[in-house]
PDB file of N, CA and C in Angstrom:
ATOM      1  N   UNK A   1      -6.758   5.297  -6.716  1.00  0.00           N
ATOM      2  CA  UNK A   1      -8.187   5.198  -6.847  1.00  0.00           C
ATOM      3  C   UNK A   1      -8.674   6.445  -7.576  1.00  0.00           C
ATOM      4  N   UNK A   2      -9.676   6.465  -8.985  1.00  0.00           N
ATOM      5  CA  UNK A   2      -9.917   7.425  -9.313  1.00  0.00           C
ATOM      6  C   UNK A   2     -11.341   7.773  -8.799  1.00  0.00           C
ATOM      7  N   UNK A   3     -11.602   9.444  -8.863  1.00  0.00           N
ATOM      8  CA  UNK A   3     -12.671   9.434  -8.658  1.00  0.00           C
ATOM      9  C   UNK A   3     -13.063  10.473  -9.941  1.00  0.00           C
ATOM     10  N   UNK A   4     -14.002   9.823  -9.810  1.00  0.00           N
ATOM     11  CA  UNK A   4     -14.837  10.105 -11.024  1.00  0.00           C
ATOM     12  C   UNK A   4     -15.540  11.889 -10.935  1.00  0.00           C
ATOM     13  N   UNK A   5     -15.507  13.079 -12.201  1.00  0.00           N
ATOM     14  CA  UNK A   5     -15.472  14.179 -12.359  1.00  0.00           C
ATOM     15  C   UNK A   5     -17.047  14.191 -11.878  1.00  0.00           C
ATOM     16  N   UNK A   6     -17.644  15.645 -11.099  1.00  0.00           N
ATOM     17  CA  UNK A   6     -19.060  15.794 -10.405  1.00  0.00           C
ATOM     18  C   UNK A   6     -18.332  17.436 -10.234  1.00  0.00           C
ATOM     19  N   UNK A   7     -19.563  17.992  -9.788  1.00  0.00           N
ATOM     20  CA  UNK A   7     -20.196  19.255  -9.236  1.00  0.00           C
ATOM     21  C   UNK A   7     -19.547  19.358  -8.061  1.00  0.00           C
ATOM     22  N   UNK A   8     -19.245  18.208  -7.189  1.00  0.00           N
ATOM     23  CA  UNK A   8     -19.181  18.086  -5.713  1.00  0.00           C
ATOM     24  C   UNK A   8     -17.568  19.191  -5.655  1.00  0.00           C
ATOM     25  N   UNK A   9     -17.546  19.738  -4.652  1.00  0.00           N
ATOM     26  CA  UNK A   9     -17.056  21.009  -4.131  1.00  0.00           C
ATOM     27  C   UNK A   9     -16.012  20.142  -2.895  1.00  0.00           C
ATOM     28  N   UNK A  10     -15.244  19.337  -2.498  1.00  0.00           N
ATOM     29  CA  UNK A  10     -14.575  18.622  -1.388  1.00  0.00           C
ATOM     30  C   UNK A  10     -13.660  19.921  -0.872  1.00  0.00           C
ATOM     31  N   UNK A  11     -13.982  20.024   0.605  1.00  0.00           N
ATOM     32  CA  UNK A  11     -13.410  21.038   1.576  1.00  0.00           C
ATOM     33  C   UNK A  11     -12.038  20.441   1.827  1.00  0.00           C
ATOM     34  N   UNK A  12     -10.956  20.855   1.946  1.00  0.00           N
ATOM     35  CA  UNK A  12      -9.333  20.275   2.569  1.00  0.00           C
ATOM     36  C   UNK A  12      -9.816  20.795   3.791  1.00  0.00           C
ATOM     37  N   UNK A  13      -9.538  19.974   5.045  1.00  0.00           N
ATOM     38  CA  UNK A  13      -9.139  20.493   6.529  1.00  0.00           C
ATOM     39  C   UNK A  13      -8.112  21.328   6.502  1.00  0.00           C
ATOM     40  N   UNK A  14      -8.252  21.941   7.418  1.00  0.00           N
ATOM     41  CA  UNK A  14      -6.961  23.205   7.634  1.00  0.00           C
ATOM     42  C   UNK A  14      -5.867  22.237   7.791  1.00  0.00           C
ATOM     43  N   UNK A  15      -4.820  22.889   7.585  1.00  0.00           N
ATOM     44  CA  UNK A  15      -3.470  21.942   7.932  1.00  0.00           C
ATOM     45  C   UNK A  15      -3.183  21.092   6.872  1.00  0.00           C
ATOM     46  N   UNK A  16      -4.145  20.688   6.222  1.00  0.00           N
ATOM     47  CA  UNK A  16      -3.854  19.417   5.098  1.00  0.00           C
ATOM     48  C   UNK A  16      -2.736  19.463   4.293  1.00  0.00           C
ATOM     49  N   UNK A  17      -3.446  20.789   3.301  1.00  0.00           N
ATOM     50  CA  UNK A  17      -2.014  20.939   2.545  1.00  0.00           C
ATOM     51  C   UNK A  17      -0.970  21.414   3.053  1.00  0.00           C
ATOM     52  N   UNK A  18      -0.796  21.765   4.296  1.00  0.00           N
ATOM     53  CA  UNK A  18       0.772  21.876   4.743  1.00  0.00           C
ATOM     54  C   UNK A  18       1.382  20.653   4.879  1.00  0.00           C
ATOM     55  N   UNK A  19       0.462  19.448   5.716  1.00  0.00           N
ATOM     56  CA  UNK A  19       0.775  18.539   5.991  1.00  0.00           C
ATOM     57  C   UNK A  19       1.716  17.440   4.611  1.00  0.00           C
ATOM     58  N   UNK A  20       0.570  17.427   3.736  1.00  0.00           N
ATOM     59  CA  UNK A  20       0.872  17.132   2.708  1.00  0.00           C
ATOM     60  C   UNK A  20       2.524  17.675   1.606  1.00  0.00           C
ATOM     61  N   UNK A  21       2.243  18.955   1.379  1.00  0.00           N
ATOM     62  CA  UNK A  21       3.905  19.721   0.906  1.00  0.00           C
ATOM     63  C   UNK A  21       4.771  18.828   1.739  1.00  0.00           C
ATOM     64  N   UNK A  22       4.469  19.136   3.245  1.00  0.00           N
ATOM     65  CA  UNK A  22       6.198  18.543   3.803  1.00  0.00           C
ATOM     66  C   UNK A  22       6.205  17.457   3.609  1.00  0.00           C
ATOM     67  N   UNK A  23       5.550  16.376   3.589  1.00  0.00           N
ATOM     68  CA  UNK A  23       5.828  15.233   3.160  1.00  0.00           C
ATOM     69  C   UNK A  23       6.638  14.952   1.517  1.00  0.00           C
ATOM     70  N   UNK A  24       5.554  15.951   0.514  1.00  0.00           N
ATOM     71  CA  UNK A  24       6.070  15.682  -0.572  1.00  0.00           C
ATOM     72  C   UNK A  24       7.591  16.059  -0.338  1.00  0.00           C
ATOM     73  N   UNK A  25       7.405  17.669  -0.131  1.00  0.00           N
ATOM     74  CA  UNK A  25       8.997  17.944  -0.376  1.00  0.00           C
ATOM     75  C   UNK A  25      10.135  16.816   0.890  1.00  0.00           C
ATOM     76  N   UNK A  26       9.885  15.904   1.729  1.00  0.00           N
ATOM     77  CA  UNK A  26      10.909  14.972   2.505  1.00  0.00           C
ATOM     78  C   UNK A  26      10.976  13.717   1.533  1.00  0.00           C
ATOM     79  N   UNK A  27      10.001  13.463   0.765  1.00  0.00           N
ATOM     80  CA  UNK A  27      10.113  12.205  -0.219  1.00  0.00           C
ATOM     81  C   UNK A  27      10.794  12.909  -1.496  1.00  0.00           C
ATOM     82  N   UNK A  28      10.532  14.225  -2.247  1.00  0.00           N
ATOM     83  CA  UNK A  28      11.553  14.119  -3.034  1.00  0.00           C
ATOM     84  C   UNK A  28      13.328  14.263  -2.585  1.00  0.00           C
ATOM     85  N   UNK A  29      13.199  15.029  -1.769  1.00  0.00           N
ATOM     86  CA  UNK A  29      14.703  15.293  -0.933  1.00  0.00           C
ATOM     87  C   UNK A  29      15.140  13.748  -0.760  1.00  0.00           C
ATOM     88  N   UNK A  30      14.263  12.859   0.050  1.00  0.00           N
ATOM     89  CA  UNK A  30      15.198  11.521   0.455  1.00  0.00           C
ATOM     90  C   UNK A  30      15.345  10.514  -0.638  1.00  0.00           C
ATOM     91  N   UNK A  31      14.068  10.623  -1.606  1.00  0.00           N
ATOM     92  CA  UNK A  31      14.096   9.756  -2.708  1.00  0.00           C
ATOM     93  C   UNK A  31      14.324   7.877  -2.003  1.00  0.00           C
ATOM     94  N   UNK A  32      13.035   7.855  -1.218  1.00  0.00           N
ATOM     95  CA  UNK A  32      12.989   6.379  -0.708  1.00  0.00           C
ATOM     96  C   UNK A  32      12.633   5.493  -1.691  1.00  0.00           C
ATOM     97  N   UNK A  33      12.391   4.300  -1.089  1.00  0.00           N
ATOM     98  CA  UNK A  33      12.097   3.444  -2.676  1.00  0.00           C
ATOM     99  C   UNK A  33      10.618   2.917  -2.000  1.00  0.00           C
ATOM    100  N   UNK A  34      10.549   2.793  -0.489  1.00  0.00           N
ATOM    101  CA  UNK A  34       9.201   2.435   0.104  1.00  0.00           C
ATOM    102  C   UNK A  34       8.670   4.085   0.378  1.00  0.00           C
ATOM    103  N   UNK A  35       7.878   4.503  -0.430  1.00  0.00           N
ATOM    104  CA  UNK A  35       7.142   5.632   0.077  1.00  0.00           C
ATOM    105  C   UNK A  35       6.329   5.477   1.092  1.00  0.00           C
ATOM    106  N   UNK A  36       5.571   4.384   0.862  1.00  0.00           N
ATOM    107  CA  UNK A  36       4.799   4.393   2.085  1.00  0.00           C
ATOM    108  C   UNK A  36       5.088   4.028   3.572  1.00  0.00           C
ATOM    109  N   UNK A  37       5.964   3.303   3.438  1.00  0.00           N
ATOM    110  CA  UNK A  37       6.754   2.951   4.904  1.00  0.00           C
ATOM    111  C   UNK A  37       7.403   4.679   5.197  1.00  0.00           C
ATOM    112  N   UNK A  38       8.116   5.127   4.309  1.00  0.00           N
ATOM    113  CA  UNK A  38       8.960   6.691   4.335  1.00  0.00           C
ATOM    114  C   UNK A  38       7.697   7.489   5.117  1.00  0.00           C
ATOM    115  N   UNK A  39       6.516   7.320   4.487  1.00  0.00           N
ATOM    116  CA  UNK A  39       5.744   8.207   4.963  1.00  0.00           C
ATOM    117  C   UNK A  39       4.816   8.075   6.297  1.00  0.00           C
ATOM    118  N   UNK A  40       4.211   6.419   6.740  1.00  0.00           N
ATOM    119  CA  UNK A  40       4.567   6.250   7.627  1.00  0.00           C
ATOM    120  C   UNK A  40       5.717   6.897   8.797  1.00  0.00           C
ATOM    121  N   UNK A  41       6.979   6.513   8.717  1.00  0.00           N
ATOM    122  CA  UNK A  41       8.123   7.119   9.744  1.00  0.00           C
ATOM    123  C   UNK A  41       7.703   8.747   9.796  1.00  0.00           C
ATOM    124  N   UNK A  42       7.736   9.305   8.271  1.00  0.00           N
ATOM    125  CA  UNK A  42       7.211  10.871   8.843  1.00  0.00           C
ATOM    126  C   UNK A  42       6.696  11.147   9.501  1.00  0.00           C
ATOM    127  N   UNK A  43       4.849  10.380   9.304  1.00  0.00           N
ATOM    128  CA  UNK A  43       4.041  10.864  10.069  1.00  0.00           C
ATOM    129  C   UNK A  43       4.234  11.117  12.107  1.00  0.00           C
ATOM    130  N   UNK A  44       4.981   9.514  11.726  1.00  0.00           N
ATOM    131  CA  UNK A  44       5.532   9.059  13.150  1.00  0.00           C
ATOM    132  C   UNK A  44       6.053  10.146  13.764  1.00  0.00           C
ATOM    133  N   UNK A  45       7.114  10.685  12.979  1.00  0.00           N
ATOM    134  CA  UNK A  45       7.951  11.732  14.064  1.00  0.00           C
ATOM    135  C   UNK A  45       7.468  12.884  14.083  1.00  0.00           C
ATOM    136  N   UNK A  46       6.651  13.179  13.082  1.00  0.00           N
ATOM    137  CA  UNK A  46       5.828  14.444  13.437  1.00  0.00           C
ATOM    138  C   UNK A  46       4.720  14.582  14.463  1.00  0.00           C
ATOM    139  N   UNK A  47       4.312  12.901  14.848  1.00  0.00           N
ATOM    140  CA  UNK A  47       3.766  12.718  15.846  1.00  0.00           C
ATOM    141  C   UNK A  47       4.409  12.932  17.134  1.00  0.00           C
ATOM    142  N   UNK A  48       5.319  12.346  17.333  1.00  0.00           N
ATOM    143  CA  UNK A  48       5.895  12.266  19.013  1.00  0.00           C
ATOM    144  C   UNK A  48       6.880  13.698  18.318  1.00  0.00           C
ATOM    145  N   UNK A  49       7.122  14.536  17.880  1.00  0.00           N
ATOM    146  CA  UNK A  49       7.774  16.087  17.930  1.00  0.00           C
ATOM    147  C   UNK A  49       6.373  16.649  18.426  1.00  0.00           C
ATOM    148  N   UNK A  50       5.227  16.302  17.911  1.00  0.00           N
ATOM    149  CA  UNK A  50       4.406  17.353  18.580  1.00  0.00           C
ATOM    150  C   UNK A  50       3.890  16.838  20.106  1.00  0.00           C
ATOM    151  N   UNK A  51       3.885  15.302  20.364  1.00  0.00           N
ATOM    152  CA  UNK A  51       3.583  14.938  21.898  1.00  0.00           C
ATOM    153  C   UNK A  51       4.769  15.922  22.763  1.00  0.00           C
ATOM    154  N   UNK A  52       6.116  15.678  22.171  1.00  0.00           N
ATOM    155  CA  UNK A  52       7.334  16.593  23.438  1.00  0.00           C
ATOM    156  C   UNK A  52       6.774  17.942  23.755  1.00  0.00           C
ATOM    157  N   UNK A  53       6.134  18.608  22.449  1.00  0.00           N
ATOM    158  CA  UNK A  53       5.969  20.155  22.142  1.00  0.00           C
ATOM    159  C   UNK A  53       4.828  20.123  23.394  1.00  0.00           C
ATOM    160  N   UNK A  54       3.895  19.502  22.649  1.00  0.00           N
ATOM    161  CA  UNK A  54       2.785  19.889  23.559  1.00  0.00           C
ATOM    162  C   UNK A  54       1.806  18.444  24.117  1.00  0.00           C
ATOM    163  N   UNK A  55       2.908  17.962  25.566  1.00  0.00           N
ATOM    164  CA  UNK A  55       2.218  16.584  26.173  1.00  0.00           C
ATOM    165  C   UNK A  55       0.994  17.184  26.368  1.00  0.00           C
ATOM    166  N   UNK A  56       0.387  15.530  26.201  1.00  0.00           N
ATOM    167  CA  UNK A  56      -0.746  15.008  26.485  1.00  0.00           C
ATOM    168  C   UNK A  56      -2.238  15.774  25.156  1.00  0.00           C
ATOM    169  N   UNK A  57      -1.638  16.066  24.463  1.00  0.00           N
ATOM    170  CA  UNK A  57      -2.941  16.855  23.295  1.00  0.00           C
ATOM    171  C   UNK A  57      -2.898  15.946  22.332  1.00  0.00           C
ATOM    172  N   UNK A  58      -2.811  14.650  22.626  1.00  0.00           N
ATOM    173  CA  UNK A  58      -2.917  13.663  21.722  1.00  0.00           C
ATOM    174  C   UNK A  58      -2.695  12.440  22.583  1.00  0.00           C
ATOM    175  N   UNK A  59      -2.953  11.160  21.758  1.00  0.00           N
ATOM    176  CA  UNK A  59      -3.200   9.991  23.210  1.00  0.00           C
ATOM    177  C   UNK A  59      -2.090   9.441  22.342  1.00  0.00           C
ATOM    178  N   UNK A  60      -1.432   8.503  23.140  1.00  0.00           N
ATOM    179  CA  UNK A  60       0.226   7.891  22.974  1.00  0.00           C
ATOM    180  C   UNK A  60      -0.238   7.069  21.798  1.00  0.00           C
ATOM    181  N   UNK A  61       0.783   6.882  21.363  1.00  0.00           N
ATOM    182  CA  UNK A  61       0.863   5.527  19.991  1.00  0.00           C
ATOM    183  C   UNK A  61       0.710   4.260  20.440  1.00  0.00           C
ATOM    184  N   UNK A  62       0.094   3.497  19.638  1.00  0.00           N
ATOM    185  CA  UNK A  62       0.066   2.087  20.084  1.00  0.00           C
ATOM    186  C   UNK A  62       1.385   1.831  20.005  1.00  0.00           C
ATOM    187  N   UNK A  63       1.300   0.540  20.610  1.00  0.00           N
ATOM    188  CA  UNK A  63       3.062  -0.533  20.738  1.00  0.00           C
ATOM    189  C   UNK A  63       2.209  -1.421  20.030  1.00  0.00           C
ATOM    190  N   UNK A  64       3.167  -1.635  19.152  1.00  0.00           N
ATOM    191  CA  UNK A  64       2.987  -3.142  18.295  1.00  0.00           C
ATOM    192  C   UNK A  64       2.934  -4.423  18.842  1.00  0.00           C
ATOM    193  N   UNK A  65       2.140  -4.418  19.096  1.00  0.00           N
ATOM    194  CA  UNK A  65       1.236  -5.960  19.262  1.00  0.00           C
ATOM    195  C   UNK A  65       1.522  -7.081  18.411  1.00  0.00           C
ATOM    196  N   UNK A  66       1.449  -8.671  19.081  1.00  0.00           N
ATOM    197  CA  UNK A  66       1.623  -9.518  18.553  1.00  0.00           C
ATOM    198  C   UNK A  66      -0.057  -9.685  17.901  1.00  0.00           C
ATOM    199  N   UNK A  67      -0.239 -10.438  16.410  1.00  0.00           N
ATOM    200  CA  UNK A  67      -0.978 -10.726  16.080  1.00  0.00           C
ATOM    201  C   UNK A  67      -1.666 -11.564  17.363  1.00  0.00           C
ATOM    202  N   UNK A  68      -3.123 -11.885  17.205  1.00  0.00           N
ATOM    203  CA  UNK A  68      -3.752 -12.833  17.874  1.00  0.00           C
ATOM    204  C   UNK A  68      -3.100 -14.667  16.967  1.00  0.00           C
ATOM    205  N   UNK A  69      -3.501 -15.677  17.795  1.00  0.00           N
ATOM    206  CA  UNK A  69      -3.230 -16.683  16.783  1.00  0.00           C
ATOM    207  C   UNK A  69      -4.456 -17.201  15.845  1.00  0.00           C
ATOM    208  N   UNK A  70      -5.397 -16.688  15.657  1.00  0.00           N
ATOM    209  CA  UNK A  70      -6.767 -16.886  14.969  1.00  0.00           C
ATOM    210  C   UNK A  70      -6.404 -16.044  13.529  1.00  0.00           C
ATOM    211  N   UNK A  71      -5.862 -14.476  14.079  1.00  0.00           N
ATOM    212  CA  UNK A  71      -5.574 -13.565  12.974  1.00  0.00           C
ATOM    213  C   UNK A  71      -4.273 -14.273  12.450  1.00  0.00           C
ATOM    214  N   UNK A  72      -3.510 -14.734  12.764  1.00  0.00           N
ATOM    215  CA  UNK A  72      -2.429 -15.001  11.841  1.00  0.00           C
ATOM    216  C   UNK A  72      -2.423 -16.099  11.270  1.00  0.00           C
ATOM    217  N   UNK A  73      -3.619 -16.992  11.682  1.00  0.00           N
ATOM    218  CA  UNK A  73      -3.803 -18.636  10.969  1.00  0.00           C
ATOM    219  C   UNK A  73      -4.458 -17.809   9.825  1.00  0.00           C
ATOM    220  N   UNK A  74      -5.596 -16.861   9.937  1.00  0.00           N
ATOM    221  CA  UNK A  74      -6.398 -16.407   8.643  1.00  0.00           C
ATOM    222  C   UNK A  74      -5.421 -15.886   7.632  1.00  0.00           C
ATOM    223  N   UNK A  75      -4.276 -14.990   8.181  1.00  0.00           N
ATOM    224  CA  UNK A  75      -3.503 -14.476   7.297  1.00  0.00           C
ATOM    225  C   UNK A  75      -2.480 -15.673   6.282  1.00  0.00           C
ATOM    226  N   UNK A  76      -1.999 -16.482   7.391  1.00  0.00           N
ATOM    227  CA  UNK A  76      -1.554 -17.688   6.635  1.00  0.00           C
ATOM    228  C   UNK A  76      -1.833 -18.160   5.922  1.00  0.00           C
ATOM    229  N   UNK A  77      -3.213 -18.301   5.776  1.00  0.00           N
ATOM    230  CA  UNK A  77      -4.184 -19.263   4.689  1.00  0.00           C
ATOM    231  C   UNK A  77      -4.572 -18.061   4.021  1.00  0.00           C
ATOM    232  N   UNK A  78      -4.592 -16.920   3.976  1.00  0.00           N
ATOM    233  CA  UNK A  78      -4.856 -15.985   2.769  1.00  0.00           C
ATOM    234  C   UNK A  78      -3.715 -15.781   1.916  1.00  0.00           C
ATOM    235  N   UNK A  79      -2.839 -16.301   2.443  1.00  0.00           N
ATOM    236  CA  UNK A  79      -1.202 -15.942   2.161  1.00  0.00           C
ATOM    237  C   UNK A  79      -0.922 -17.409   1.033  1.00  0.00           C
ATOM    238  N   UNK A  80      -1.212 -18.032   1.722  1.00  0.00           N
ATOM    239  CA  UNK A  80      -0.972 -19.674   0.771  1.00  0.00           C
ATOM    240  C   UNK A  80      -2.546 -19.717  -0.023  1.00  0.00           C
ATOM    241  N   UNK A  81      -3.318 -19.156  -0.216  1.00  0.00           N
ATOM    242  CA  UNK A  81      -4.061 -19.308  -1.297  1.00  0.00           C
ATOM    243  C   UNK A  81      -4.270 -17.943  -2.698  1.00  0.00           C
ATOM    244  N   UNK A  82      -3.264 -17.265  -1.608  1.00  0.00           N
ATOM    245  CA  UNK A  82      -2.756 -16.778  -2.918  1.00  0.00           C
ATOM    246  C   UNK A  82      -1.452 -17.256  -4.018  1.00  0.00           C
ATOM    247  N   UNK A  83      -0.527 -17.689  -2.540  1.00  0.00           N
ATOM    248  CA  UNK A  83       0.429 -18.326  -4.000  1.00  0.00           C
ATOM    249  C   UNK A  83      -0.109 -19.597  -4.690  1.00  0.00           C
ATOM    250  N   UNK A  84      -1.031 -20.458  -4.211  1.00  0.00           N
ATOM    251  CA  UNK A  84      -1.730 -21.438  -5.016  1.00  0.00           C
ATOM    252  C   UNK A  84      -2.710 -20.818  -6.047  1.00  0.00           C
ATOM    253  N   UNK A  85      -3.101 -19.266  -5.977  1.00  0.00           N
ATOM    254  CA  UNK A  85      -3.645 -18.941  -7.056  1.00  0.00           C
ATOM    255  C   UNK A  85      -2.646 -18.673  -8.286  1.00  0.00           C
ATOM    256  N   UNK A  86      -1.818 -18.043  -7.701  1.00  0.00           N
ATOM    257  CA  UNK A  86      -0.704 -17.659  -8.861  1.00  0.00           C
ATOM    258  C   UNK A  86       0.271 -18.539  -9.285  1.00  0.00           C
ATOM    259  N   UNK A  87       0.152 -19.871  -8.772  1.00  0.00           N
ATOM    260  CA  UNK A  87       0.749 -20.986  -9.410  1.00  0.00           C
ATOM    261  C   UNK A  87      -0.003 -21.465 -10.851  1.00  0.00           C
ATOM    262  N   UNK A  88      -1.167 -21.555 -10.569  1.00  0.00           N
ATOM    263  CA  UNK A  88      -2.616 -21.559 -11.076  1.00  0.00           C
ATOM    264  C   UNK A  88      -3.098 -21.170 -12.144  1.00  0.00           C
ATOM    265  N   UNK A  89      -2.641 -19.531 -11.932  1.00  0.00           N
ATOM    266  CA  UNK A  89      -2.209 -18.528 -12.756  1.00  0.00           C
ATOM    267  C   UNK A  89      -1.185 -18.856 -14.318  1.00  0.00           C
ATOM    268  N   UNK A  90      -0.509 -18.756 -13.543  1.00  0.00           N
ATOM    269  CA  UNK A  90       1.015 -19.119 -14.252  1.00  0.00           C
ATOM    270  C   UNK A  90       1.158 -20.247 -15.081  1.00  0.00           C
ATOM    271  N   UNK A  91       0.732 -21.362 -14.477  1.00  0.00           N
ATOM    272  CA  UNK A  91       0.380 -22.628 -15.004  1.00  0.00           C
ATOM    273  C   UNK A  91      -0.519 -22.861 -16.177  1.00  0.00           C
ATOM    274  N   UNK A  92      -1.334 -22.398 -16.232  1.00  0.00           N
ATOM    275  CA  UNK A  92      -2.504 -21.463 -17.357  1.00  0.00           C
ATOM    276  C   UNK A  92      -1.808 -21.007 -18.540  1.00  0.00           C
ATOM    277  N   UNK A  93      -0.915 -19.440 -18.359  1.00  0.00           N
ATOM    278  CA  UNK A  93      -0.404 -19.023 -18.815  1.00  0.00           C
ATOM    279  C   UNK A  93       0.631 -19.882 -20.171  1.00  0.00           C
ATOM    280  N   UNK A  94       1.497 -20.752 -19.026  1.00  0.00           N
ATOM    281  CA  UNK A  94       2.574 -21.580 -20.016  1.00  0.00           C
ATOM    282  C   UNK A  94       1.725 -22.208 -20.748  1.00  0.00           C
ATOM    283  N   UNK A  95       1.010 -22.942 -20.323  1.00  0.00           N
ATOM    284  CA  UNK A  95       0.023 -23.854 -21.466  1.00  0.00           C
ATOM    285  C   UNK A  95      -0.858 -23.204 -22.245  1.00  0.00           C
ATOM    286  N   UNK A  96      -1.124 -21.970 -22.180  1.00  0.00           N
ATOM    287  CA  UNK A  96      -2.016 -21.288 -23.369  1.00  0.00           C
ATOM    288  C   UNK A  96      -0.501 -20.699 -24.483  1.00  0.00           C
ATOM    289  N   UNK A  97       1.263 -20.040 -23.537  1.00  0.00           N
ATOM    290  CA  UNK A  97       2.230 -20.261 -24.888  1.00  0.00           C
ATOM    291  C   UNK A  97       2.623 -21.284 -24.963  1.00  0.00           C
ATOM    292  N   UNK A  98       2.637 -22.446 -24.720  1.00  0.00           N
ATOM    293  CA  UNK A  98       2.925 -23.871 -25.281  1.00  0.00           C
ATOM    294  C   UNK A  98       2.154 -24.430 -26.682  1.00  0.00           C
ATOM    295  N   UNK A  99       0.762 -24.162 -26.586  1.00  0.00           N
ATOM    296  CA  UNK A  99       0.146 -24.526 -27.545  1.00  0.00           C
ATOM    297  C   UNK A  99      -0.230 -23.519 -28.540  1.00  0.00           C
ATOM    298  N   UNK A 100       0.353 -21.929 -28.143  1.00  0.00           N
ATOM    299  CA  UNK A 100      -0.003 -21.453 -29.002  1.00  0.00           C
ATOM    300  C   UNK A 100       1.458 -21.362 -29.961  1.00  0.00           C
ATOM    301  N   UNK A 101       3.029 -21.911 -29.558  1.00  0.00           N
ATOM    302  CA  UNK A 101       3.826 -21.896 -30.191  1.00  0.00           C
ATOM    303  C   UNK A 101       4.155 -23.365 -30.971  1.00  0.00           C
ATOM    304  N   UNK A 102       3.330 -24.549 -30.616  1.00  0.00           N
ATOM    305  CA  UNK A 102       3.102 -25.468 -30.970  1.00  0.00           C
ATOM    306  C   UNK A 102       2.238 -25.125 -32.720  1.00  0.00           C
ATOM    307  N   UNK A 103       1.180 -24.603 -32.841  1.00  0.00           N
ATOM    308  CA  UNK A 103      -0.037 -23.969 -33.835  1.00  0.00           C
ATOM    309  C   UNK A 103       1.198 -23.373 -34.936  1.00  0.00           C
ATOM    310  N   UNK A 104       0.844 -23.382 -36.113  1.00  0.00           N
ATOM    311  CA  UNK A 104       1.255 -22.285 -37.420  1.00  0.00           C
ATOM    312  C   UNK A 104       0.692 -21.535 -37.584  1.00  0.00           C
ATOM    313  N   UNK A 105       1.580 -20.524 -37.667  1.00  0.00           N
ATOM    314  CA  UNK A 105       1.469 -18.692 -37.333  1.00  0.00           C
ATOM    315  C   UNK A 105       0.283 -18.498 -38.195  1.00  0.00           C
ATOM    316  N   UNK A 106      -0.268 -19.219 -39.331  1.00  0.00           N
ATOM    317  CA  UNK A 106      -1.391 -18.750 -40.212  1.00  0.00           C
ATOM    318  C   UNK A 106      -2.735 -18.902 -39.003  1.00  0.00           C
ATOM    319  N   UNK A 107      -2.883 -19.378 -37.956  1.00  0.00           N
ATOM    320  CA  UNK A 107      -3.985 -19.420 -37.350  1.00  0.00           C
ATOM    321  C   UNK A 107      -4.439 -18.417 -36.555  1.00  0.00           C
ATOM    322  N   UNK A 108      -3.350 -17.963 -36.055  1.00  0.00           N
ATOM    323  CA  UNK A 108      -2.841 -16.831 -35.314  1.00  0.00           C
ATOM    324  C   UNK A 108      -4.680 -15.529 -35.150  1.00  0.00           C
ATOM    325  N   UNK A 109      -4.367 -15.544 -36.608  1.00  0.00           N
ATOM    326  CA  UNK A 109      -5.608 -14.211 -36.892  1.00  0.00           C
ATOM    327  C   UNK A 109      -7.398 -14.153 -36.159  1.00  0.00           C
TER     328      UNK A 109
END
């Protein structure tokens, strides 16, 4: 996401850029191919290393929960109307190079 150049002055929280370095420098060292899952797990264990260090100065992690069945019918049907978009898509596609390799190249321009 870009953000666009201003006057505005944005403060880092303390800790940030430390937080940030160790991450970078554990993603170039491991060289994952999911960064964001990689960085996820980081955060994770830097989480429960600091619950052992110092219990209770933070509230426990959720446990992964089953979707509700309302949320996963919505996801389903967001899920299948996307591949019916990109069939859609695609389908489009061949028939705009079908007819444009059908045409003589003089039209082209």
């Amino acid at each position: 996401m870009a953000v666009p150049f201003s006057n505005t002055h944005l403060r880092v929280p303390a800790g940030f850029r430390n937080l940030l370095e160790g991450l970078a420098r554990e993603v170039l060292r491991a060289q994952p191919r999911d960064v964001v899952g990689f960085a996820a797990e980081h955060f994770r264990a830097l989480l429960e290393e600091r619950e052992r260090e110092w219990p209770g100065c933070i509230p426990p992690l959720p446990e992964e929960q089953e979707a509700p069945p309302e949320l996963r019918l919505r996801e389903e049907t967001l899920e299948k109307r996307r591949e019916e978009a990109a069939a859609t898509i695609q389908a489009a596609y061949r028939s705009f190079r079908a007819r444009r390799e059908a045409e003589p190249r003089d039209s082209w321009a």
